[in-house]
Every structure is written in structure tokens, then in C-alpha cells.
PDB file of N, CA and C in Angstrom:
ATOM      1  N   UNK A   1      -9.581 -13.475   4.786  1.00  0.00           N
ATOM      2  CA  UNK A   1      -8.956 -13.176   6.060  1.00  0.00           C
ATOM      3  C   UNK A   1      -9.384 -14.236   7.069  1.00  0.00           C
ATOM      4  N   UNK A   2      -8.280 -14.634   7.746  1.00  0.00           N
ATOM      5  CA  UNK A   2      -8.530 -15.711   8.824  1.00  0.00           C
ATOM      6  C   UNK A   2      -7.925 -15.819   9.756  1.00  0.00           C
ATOM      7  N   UNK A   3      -8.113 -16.684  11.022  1.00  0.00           N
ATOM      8  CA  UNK A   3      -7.652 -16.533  12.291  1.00  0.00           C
ATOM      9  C   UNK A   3      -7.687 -17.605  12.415  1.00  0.00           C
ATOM     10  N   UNK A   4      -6.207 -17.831  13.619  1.00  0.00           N
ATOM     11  CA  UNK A   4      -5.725 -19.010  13.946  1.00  0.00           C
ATOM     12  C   UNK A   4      -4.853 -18.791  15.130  1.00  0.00           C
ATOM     13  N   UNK A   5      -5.178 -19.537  16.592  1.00  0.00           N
ATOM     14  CA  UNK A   5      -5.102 -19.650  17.810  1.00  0.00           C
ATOM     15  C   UNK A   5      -4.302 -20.646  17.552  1.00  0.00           C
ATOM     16  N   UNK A   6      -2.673 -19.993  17.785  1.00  0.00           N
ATOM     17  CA  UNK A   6      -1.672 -21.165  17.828  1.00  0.00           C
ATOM     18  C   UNK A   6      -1.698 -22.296  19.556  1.00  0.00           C
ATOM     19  N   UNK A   7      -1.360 -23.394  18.750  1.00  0.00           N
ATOM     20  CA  UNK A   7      -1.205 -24.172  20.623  1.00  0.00           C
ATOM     21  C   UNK A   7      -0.329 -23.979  21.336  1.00  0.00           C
ATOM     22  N   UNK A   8       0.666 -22.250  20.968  1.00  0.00           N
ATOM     23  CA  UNK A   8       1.192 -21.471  22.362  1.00  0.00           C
ATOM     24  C   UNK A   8       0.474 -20.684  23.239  1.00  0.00           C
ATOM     25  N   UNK A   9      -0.654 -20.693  22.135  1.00  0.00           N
ATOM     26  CA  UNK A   9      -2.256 -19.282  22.666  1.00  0.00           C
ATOM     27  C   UNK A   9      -1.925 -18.348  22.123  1.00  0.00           C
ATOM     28  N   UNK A  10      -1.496 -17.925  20.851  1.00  0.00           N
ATOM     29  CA  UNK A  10      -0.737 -16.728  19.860  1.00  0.00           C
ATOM     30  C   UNK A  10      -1.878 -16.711  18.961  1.00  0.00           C
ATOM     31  N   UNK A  11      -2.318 -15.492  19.013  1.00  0.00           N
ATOM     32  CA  UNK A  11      -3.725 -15.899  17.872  1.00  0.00           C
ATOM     33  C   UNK A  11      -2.964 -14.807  16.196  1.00  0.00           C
ATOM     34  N   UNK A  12      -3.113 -15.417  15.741  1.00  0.00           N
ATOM     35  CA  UNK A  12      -2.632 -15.094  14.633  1.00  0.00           C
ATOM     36  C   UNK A  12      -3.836 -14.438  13.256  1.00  0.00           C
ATOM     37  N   UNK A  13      -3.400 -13.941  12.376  1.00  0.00           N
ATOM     38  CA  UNK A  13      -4.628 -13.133  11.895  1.00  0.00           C
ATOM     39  C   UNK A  13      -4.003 -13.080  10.478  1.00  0.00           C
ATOM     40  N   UNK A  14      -4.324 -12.909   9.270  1.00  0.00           N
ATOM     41  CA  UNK A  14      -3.706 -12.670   8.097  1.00  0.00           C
ATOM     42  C   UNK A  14      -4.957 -11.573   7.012  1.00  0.00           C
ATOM     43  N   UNK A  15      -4.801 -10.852   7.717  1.00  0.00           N
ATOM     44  CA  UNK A  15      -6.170  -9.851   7.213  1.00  0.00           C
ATOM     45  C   UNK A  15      -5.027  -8.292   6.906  1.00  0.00           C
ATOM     46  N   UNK A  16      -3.419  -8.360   7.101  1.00  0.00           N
ATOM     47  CA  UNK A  16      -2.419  -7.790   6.299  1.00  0.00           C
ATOM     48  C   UNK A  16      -2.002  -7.783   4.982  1.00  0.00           C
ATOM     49  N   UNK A  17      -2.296  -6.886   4.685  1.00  0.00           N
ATOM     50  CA  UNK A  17      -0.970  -7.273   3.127  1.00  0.00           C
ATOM     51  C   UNK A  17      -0.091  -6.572   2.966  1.00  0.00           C
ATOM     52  N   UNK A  18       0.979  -7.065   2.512  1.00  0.00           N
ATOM     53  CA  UNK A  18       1.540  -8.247   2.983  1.00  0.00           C
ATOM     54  C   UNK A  18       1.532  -8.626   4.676  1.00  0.00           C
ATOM     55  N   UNK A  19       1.878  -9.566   4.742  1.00  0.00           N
ATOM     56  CA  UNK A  19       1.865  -9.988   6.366  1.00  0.00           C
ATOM     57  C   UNK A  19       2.926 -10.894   6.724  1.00  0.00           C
ATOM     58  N   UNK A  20       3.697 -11.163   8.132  1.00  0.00           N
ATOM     59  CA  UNK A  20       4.763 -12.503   7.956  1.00  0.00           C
ATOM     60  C   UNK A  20       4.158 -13.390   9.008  1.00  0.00           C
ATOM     61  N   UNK A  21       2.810 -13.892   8.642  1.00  0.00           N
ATOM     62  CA  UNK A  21       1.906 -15.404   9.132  1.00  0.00           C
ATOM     63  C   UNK A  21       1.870 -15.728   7.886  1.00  0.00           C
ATOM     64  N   UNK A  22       2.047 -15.663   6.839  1.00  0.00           N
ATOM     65  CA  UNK A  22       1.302 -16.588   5.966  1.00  0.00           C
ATOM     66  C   UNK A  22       2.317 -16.783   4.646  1.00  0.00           C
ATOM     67  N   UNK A  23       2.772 -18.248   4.289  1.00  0.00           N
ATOM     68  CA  UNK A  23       3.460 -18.376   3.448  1.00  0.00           C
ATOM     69  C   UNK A  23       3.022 -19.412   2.512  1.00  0.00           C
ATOM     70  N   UNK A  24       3.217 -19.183   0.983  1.00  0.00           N
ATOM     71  CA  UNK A  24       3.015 -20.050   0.346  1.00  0.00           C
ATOM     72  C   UNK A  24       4.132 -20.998  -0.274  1.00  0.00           C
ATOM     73  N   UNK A  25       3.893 -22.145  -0.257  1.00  0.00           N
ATOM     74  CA  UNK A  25       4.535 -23.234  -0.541  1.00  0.00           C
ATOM     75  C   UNK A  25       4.228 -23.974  -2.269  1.00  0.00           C
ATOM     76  N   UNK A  26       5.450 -23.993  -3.298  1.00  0.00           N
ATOM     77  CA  UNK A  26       4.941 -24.436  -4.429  1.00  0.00           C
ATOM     78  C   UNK A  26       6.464 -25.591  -4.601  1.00  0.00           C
ATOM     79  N   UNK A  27       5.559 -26.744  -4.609  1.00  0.00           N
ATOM     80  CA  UNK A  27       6.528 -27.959  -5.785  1.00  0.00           C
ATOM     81  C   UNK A  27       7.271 -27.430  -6.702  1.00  0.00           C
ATOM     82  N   UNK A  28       8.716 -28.142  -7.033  1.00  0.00           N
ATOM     83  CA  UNK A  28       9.598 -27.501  -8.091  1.00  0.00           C
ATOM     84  C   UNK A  28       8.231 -27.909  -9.470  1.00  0.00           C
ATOM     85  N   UNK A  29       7.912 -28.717  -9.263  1.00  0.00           N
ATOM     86  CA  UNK A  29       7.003 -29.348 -10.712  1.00  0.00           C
ATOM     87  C   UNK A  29       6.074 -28.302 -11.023  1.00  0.00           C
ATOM     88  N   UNK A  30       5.497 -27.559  -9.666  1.00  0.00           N
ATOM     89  CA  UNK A  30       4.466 -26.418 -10.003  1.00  0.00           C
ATOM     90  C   UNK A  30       5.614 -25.179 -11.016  1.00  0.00           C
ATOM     91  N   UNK A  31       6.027 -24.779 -10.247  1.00  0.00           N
ATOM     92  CA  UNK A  31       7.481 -23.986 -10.195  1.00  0.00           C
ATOM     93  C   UNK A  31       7.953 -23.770 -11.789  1.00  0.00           C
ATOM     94  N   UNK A  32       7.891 -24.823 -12.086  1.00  0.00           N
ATOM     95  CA  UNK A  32       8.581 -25.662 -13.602  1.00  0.00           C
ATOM     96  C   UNK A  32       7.648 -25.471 -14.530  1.00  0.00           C
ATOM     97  N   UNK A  33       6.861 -25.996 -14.673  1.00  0.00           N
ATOM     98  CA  UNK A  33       5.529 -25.453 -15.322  1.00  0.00           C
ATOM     99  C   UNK A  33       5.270 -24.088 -15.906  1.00  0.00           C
ATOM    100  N   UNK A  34       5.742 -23.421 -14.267  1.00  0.00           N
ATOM    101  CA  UNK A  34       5.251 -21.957 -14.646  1.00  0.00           C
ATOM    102  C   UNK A  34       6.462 -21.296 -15.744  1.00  0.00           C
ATOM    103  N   UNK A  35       7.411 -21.753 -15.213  1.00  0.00           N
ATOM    104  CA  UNK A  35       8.760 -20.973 -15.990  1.00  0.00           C
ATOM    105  C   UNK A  35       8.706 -21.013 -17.243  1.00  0.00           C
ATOM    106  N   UNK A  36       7.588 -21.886 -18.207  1.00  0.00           N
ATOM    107  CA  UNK A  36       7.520 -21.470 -19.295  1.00  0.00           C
ATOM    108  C   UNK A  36       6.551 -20.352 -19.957  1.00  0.00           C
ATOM    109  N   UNK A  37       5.637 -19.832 -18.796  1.00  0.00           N
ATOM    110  CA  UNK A  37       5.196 -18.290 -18.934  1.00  0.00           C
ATOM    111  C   UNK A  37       5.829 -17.289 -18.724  1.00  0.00           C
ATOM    112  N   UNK A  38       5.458 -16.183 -20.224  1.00  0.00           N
ATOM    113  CA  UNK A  38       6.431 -15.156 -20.100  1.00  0.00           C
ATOM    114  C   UNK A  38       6.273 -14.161 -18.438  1.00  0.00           C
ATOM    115  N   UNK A  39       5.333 -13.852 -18.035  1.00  0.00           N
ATOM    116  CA  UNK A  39       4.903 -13.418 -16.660  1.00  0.00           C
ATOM    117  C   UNK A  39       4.474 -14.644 -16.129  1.00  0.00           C
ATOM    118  N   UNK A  40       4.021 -14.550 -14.817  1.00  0.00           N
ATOM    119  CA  UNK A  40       3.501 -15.078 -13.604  1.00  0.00           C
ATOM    120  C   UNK A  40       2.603 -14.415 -12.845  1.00  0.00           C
ATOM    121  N   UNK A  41       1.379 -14.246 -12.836  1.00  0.00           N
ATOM    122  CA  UNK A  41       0.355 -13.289 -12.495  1.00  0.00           C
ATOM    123  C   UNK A  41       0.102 -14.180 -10.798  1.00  0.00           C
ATOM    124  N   UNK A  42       0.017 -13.441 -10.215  1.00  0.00           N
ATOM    125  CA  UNK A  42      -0.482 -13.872  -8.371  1.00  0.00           C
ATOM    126  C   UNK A  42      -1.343 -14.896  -9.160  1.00  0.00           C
ATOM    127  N   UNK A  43      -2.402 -14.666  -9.114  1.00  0.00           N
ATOM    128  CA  UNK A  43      -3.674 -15.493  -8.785  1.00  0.00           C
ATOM    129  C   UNK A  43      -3.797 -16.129  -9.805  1.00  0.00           C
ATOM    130  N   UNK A  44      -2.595 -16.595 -10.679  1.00  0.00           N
ATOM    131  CA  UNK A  44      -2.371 -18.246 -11.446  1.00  0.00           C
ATOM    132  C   UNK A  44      -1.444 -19.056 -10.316  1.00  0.00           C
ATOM    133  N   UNK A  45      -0.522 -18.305  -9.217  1.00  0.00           N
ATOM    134  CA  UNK A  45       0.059 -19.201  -8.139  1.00  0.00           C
ATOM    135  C   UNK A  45      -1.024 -19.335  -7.087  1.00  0.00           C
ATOM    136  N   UNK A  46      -2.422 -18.895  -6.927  1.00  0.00           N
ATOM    137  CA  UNK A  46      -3.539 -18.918  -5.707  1.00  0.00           C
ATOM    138  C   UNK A  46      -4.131 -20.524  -6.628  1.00  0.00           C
ATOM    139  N   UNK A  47      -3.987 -20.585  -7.362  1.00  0.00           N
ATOM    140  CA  UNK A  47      -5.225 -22.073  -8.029  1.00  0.00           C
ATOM    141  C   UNK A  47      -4.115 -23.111  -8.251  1.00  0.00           C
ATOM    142  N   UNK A  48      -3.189 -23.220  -7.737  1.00  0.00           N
ATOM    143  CA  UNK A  48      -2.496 -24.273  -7.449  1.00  0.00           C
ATOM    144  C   UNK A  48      -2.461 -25.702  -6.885  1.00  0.00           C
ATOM    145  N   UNK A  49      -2.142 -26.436  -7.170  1.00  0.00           N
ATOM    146  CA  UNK A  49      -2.469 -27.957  -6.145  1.00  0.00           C
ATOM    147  C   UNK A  49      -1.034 -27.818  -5.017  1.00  0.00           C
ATOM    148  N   UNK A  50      -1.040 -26.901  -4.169  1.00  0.00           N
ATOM    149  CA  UNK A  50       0.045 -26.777  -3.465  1.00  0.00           C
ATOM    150  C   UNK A  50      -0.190 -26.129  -2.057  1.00  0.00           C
ATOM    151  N   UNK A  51       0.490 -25.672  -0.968  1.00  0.00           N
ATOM    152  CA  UNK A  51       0.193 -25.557   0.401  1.00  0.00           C
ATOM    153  C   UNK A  51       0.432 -24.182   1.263  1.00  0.00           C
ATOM    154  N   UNK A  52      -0.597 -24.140   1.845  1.00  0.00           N
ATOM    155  CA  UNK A  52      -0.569 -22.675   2.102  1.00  0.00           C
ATOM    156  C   UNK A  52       0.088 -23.232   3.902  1.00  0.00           C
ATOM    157  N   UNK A  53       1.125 -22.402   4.124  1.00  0.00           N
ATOM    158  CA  UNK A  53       1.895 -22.569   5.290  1.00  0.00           C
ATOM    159  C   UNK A  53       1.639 -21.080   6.012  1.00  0.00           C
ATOM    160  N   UNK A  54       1.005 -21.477   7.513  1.00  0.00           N
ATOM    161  CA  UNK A  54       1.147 -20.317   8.205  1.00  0.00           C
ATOM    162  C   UNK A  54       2.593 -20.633   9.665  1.00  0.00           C
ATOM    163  N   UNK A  55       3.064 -19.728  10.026  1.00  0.00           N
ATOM    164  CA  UNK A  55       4.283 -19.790  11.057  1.00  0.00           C
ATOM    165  C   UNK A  55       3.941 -18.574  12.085  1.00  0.00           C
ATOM    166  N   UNK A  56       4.027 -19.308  13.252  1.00  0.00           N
ATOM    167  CA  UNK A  56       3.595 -18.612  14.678  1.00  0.00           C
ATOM    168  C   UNK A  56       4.786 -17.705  15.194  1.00  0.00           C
ATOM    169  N   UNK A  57       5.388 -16.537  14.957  1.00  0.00           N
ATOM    170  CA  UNK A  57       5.555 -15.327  15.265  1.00  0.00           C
ATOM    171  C   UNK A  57       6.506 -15.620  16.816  1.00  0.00           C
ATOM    172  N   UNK A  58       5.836 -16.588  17.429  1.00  0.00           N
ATOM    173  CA  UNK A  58       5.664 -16.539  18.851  1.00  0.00           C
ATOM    174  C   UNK A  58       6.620 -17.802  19.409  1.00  0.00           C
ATOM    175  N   UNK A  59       6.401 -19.061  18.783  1.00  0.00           N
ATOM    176  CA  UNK A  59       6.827 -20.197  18.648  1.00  0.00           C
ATOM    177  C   UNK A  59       7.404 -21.105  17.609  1.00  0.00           C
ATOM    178  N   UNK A  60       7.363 -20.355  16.744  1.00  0.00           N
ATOM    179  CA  UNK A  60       7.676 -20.880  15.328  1.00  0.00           C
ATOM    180  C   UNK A  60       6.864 -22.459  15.086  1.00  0.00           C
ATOM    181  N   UNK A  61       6.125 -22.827  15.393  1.00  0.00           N
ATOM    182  CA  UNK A  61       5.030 -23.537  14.930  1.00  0.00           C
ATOM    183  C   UNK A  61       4.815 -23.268  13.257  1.00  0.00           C
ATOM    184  N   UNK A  62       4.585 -24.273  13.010  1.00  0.00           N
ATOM    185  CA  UNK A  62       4.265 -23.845  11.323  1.00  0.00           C
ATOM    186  C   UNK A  62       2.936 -25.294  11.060  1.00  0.00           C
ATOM    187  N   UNK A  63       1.708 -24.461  10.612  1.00  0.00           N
ATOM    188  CA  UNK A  63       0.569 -25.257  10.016  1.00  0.00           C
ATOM    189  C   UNK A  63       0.367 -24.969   9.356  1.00  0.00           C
ATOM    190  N   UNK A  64       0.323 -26.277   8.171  1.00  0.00           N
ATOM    191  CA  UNK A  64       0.007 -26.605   7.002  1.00  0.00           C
ATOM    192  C   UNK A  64      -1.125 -27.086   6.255  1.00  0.00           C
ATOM    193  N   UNK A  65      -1.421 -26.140   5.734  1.00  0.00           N
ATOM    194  CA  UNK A  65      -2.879 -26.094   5.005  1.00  0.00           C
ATOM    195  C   UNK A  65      -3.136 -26.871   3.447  1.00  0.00           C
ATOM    196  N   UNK A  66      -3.792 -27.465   2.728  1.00  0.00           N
ATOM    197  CA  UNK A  66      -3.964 -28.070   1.878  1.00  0.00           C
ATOM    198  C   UNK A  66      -5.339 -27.500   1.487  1.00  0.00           C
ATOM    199  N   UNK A  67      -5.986 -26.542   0.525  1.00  0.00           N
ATOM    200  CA  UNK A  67      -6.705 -25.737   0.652  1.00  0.00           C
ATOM    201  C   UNK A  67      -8.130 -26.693  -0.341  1.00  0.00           C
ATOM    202  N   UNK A  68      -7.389 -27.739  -0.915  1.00  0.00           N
ATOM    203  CA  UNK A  68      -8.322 -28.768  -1.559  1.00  0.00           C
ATOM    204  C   UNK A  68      -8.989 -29.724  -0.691  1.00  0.00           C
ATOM    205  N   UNK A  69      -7.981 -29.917   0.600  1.00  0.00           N
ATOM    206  CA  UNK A  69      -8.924 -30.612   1.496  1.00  0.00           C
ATOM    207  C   UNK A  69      -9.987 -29.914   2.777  1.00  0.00           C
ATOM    208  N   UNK A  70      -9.434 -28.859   3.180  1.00  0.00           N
ATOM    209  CA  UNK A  70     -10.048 -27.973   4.296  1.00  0.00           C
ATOM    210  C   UNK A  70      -9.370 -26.753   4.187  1.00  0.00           C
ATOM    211  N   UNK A  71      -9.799 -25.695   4.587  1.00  0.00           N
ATOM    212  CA  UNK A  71      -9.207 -24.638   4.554  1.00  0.00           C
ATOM    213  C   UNK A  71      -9.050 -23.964   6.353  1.00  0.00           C
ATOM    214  N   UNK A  72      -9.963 -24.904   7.129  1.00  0.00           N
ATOM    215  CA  UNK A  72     -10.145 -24.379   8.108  1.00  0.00           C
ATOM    216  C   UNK A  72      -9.161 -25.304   9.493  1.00  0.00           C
ATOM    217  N   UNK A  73      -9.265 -26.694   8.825  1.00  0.00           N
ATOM    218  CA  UNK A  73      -7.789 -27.587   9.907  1.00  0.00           C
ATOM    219  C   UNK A  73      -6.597 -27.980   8.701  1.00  0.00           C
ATOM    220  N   UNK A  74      -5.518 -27.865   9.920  1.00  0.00           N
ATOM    221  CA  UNK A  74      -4.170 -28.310   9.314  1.00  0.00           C
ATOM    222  C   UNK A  74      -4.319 -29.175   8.545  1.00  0.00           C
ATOM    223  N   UNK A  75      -3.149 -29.670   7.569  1.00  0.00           N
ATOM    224  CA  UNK A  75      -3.216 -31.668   7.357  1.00  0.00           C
ATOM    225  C   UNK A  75      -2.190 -31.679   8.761  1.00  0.00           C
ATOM    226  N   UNK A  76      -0.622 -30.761   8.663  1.00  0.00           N
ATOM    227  CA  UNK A  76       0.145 -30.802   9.608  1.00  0.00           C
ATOM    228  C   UNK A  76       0.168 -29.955  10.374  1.00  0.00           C
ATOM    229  N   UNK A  77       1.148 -30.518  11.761  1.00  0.00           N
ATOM    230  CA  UNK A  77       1.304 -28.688  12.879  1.00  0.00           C
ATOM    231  C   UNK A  77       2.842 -29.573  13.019  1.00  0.00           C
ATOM    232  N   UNK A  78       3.891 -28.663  12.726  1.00  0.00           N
ATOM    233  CA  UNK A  78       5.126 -28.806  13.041  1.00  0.00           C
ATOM    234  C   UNK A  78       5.847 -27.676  14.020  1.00  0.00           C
ATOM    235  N   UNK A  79       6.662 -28.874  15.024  1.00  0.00           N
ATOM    236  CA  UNK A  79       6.973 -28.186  15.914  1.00  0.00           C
ATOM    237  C   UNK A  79       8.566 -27.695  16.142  1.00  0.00           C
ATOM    238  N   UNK A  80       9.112 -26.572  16.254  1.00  0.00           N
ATOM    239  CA  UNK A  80      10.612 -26.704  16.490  1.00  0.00           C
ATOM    240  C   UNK A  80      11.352 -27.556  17.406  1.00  0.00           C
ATOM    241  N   UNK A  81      12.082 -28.366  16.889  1.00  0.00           N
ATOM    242  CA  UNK A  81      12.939 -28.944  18.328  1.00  0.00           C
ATOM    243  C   UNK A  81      13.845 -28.069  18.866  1.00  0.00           C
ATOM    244  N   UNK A  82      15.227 -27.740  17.817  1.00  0.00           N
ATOM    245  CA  UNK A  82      15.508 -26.844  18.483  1.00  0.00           C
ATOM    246  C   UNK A  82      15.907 -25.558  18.470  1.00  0.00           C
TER     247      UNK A  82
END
């Protein structure tokens, strides 16, 4: 569970389950891989080389997490234009 003070001042929290802050992001190549298992168990898509995306509720801000490099700063913060 973690918290994250969007730069609208939206503090965001993912200590829900399910919740709609927190999305995961997988490569067709991850994706592809998997489709040759007969199931897909959660926590073979949690050990992934792929990106955990949270989206601000408030602003639609979306930061992008890379959980191999930090878990605690973005790599990105994307902003809506329009």
C-alpha cells in the first residue's frame, strides 16, 4: 500500500482492492509469452519486466512506475493536454 500526492495536491492511496489509481501496464511480448499458459495466475503478471501506471482521479495525470528501478519516483508524469 502506497501514497502519492499528485502535482494537483490529490493525494492518492492504493491500499483498495480493487481500486481505480492503479493500473498495470504489460508489452504485447510479455502478453505473448503468457498466452502459451494454460491459466495466468496474478502474481506471475506482479514479476514482470513491465510498468505499474497510477492515474489521478482529479486531473488525469498518469505516473509511471518501473518497479526495477524505484518504486517510490516516477521514470514519467504525463500530463493531459486536452
Amino acid at each position: 500500500m502506497a501514497h502519492l500526492i499528485c502535482r494537483c495536491g490529490n493525494d492518492m492511496w492504493n491500499g483498495e482492492s480493487p481500486n481505480d489509481i492503479e493500473f498495470w501496464v504489460y508489452s504485447d511480448k510479455t502478453l505473448d509469452a503468457l498466452s502459451f499458459e494454460d491459466s495466468i495466475p496474478f502474481l506471475s503478471l506482479c514479476n514482470k519486466d513491465d510498468y505499474n501506471v497510477w492515474r489521478c482521479p482529479e486531473c488525469g495525470r498518469l505516473y509511471v512506475f518501473d518497479e526495477k528501478v524505484s518504486q517510490d519516483k516516477p521514470l514519467w508524469v504525463y500530463r493531459l493536454e486536452e
